[in-house]
N, C-alpha and C. Protein backbone atom coordinates (compact mmCIF):
# COMPACT_ATOMS: atom_id res chain seq x y z
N UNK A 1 82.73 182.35 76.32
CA UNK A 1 83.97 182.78 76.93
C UNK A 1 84.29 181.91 78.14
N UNK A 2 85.70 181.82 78.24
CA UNK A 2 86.28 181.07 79.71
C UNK A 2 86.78 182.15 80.56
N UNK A 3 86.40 182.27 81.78
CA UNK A 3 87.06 182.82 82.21
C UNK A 3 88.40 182.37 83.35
N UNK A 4 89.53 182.91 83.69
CA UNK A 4 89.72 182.48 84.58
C UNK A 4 90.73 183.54 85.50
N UNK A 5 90.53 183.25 86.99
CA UNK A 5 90.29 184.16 88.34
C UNK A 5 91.80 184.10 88.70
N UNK A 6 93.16 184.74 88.57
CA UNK A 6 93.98 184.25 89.60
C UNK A 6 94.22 185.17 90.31
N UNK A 7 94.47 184.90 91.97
CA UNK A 7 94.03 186.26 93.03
C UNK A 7 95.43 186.88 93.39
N UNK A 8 96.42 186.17 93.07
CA UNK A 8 97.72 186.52 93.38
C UNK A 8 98.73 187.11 92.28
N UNK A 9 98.56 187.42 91.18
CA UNK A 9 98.37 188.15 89.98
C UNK A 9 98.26 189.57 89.72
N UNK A 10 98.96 190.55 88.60
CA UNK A 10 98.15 192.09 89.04
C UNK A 10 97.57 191.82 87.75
N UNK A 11 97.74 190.62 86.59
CA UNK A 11 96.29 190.28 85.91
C UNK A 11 95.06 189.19 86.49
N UNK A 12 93.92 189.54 86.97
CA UNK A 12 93.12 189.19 87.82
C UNK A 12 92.30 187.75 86.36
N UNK A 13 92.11 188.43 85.40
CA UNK A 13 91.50 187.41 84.31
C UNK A 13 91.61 187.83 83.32
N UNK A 14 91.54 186.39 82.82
CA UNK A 14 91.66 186.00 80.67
C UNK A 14 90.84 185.34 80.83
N UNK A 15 90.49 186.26 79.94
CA UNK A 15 89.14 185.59 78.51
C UNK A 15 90.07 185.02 77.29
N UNK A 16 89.22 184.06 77.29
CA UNK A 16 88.97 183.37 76.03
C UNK A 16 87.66 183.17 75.12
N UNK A 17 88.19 183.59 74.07
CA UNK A 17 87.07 183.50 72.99
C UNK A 17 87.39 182.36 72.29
N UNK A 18 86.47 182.05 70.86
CA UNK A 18 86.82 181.06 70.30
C UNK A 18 87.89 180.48 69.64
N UNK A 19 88.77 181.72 68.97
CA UNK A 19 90.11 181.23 68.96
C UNK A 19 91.05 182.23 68.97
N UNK A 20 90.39 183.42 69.69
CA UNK A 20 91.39 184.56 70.11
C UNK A 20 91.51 184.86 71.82
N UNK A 21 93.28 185.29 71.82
CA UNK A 21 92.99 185.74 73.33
C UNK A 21 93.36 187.03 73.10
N UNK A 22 92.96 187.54 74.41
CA UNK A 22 93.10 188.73 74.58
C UNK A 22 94.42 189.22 74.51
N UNK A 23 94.97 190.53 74.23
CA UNK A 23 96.33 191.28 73.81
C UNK A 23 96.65 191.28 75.42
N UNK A 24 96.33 192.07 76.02
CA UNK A 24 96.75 191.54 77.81
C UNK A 24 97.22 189.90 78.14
N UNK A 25 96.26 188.94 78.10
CA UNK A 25 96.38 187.41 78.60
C UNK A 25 97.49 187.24 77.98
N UNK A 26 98.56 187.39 76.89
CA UNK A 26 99.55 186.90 76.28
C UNK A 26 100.35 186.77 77.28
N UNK A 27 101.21 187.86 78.05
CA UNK A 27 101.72 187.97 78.99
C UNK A 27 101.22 186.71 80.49
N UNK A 28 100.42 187.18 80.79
CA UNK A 28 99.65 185.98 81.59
C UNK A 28 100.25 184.22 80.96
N UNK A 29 100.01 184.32 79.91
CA UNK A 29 99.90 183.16 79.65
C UNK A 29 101.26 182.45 79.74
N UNK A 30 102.09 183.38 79.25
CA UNK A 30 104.11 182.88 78.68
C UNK A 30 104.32 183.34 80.23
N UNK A 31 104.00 183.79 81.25
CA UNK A 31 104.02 184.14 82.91
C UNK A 31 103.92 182.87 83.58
N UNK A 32 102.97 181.80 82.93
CA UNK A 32 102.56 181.22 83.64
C UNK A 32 102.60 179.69 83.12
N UNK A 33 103.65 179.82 82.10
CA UNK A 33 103.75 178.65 81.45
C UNK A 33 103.43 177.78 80.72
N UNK A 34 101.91 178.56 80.01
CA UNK A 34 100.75 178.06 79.65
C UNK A 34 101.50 177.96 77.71
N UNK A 35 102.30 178.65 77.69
CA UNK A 35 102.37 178.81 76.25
C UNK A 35 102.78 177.77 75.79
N UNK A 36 103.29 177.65 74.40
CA UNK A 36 103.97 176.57 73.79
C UNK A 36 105.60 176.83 73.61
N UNK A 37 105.93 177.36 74.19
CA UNK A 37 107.13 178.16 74.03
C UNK A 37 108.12 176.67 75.02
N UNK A 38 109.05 176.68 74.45
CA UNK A 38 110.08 175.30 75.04
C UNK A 38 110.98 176.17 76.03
N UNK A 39 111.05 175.13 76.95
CA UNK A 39 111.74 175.62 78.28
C UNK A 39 113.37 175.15 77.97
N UNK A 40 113.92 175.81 79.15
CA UNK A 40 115.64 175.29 78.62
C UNK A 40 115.17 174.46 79.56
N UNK A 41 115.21 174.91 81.36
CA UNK A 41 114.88 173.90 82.46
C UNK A 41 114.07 173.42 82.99
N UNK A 42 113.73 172.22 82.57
CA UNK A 42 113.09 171.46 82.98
C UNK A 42 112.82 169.95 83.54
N UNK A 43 113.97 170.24 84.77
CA UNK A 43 114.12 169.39 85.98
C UNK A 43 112.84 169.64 87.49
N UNK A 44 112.07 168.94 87.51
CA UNK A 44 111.78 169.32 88.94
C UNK A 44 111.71 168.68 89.65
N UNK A 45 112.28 169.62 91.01
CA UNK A 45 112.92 169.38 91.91
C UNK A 45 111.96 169.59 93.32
N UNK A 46 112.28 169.14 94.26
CA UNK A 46 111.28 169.03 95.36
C UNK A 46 110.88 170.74 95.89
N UNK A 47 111.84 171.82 95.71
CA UNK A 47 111.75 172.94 95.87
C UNK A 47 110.41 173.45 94.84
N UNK A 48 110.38 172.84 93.67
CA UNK A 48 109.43 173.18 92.28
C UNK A 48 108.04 172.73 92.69
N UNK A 49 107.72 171.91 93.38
CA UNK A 49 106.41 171.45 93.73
C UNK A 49 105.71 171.83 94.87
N UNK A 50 104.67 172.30 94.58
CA UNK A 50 103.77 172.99 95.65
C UNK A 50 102.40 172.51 96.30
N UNK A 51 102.96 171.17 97.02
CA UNK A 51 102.09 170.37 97.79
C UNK A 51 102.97 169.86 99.19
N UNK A 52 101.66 169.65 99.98
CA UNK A 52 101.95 169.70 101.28
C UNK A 52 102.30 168.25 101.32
N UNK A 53 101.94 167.32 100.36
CA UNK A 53 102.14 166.00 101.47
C UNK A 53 103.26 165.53 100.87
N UNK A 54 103.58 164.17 101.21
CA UNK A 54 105.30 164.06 101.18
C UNK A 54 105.46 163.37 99.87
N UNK A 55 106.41 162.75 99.41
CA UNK A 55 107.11 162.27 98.34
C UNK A 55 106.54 160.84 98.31
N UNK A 56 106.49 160.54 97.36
CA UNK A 56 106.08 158.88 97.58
C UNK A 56 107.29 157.59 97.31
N UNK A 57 108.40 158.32 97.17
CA UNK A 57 109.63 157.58 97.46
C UNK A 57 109.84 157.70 98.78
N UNK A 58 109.24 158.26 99.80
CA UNK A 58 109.28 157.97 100.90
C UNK A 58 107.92 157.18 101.37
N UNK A 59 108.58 155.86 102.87
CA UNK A 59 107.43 155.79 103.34
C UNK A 59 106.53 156.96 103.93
N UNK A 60 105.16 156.41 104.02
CA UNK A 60 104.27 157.65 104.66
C UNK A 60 104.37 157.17 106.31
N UNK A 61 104.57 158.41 106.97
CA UNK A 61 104.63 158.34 108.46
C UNK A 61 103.33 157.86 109.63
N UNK A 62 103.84 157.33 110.60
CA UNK A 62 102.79 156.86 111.38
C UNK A 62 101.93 156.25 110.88
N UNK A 63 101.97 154.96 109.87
CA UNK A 63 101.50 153.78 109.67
C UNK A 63 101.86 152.61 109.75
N UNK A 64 101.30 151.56 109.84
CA UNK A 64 102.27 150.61 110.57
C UNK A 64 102.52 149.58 109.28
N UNK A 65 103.48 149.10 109.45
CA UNK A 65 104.22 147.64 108.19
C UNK A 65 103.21 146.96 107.39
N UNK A 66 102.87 146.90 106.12
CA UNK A 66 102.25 146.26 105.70
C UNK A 66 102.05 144.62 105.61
N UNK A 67 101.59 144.15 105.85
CA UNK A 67 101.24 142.35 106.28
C UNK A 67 100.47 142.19 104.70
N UNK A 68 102.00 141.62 104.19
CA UNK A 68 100.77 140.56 102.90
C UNK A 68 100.95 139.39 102.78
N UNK A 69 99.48 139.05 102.06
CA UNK A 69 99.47 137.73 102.13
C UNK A 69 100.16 136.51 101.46
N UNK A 70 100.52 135.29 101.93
CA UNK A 70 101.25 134.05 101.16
C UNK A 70 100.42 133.40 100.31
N UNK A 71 100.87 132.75 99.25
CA UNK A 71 100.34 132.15 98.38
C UNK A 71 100.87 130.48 98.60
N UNK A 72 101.41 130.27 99.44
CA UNK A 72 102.38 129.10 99.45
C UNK A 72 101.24 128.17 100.28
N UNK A 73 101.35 126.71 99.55
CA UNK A 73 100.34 125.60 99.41
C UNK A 73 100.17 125.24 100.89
N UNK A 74 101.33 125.29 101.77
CA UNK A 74 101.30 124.72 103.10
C UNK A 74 100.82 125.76 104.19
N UNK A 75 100.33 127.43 103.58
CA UNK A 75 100.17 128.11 104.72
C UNK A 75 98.49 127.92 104.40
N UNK A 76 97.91 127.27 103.59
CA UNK A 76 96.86 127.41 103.26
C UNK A 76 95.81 126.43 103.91
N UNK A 77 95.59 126.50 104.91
CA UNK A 77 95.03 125.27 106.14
C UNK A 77 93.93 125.71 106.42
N UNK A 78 92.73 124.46 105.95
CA UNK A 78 91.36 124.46 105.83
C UNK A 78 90.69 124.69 107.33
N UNK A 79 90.45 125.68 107.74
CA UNK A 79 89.44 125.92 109.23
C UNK A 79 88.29 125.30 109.04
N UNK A 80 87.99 124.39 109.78
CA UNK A 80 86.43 124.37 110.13
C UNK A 80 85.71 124.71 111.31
N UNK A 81 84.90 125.38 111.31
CA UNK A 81 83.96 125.83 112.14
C UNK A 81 82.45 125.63 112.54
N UNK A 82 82.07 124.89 113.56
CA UNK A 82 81.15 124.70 113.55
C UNK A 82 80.05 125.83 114.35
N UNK A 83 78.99 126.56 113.55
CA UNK A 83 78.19 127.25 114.24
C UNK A 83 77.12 126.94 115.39
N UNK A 84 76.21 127.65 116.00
CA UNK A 84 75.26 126.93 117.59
C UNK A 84 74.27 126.35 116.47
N UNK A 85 73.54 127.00 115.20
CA UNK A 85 73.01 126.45 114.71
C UNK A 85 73.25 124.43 114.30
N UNK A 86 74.10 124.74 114.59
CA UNK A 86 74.91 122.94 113.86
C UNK A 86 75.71 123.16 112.19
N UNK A 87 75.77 124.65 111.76
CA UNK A 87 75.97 124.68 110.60
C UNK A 87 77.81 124.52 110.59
N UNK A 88 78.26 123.66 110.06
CA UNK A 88 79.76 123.23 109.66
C UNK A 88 79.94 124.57 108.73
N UNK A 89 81.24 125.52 108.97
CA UNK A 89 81.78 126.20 107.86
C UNK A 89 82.75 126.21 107.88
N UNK A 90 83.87 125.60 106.26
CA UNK A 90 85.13 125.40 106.67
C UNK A 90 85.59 126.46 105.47
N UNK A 91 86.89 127.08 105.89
CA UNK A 91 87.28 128.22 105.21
C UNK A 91 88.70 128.34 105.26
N UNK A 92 89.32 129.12 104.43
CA UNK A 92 90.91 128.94 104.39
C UNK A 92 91.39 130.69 104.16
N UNK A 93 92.57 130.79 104.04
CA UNK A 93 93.21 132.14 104.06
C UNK A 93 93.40 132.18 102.73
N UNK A 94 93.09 133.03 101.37
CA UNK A 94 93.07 132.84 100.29
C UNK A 94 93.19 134.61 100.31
N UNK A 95 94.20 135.14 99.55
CA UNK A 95 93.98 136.50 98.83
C UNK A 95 93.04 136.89 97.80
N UNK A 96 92.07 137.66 98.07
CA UNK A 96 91.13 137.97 96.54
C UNK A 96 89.89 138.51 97.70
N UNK A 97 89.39 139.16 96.24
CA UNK A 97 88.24 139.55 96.45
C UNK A 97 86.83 138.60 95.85
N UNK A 98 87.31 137.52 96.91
CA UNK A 98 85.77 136.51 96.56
C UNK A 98 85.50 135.21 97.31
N UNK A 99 84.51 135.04 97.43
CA UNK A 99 84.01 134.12 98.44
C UNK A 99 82.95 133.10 97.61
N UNK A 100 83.58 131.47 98.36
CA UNK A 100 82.43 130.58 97.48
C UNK A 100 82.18 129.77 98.70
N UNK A 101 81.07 129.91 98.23
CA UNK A 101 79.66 128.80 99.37
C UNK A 101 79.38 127.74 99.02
N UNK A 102 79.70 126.42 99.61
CA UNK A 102 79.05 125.24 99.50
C UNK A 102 78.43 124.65 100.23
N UNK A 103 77.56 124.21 100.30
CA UNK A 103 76.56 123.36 101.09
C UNK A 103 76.04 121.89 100.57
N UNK A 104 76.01 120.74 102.24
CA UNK A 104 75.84 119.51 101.96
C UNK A 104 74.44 119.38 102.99
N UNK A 105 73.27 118.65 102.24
CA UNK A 105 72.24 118.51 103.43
C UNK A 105 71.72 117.31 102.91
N UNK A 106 71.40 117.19 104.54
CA UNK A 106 70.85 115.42 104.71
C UNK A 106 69.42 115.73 104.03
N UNK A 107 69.24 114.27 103.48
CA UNK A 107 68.09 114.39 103.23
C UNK A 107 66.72 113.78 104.50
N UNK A 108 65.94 114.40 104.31
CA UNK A 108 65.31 113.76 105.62
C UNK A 108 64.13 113.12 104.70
């Protein structure tokens, strides 16, 4: 059996068995939209939805402008950096998730 709890309801629970419901849950069920029964209206509307956070055709508040990145050949300018070790690392502004390492050593 499934059961299930709703607290705001004056039917508290339906059972389900294997492929019968209960003579009570019917009601519950066409109550609550669960049936197969075709709706005339079915538009929804911001009044119809029962969540707190906002619309996502709107921006979200108190975050700041998104900064993305260029792909364009001339913003792409090789840094080099040299570490206290003496280690040279030269690196560029590239979008992605990945990083490649090269290394040149003297031979002694």
């Amino acid at each position: 059996k499934m059961l299930m709890q709703v607290p705001q309801s004056s039917l508290t629970t339906v059972a389900f068995t294997n492929s019968a419901v209960r003579r009570k849950s019917v009601c519950f069920l066409k109550k609550c939209s669960f049936s197969s029964q075709k709706t005339i209206n079915n538009k929804i509307t911001r009044k119809s939805i029962v969540t707190p956070f906002p619309p996502l055709t709107h921006p979200a508040p108190n975050l700041p402008k998104a900064v993305y990145a260029t792909a364009k050949e001339e913003h792409q300018v090789t840094k080099v950096t040299v570490l206290s070790n003496g280690l040279k690392v030269a690196s560029e502004n590239r979008f992605g998730q990945f990083c490649t390492v090269g290394g040149k050593f003297k031979k002694v």
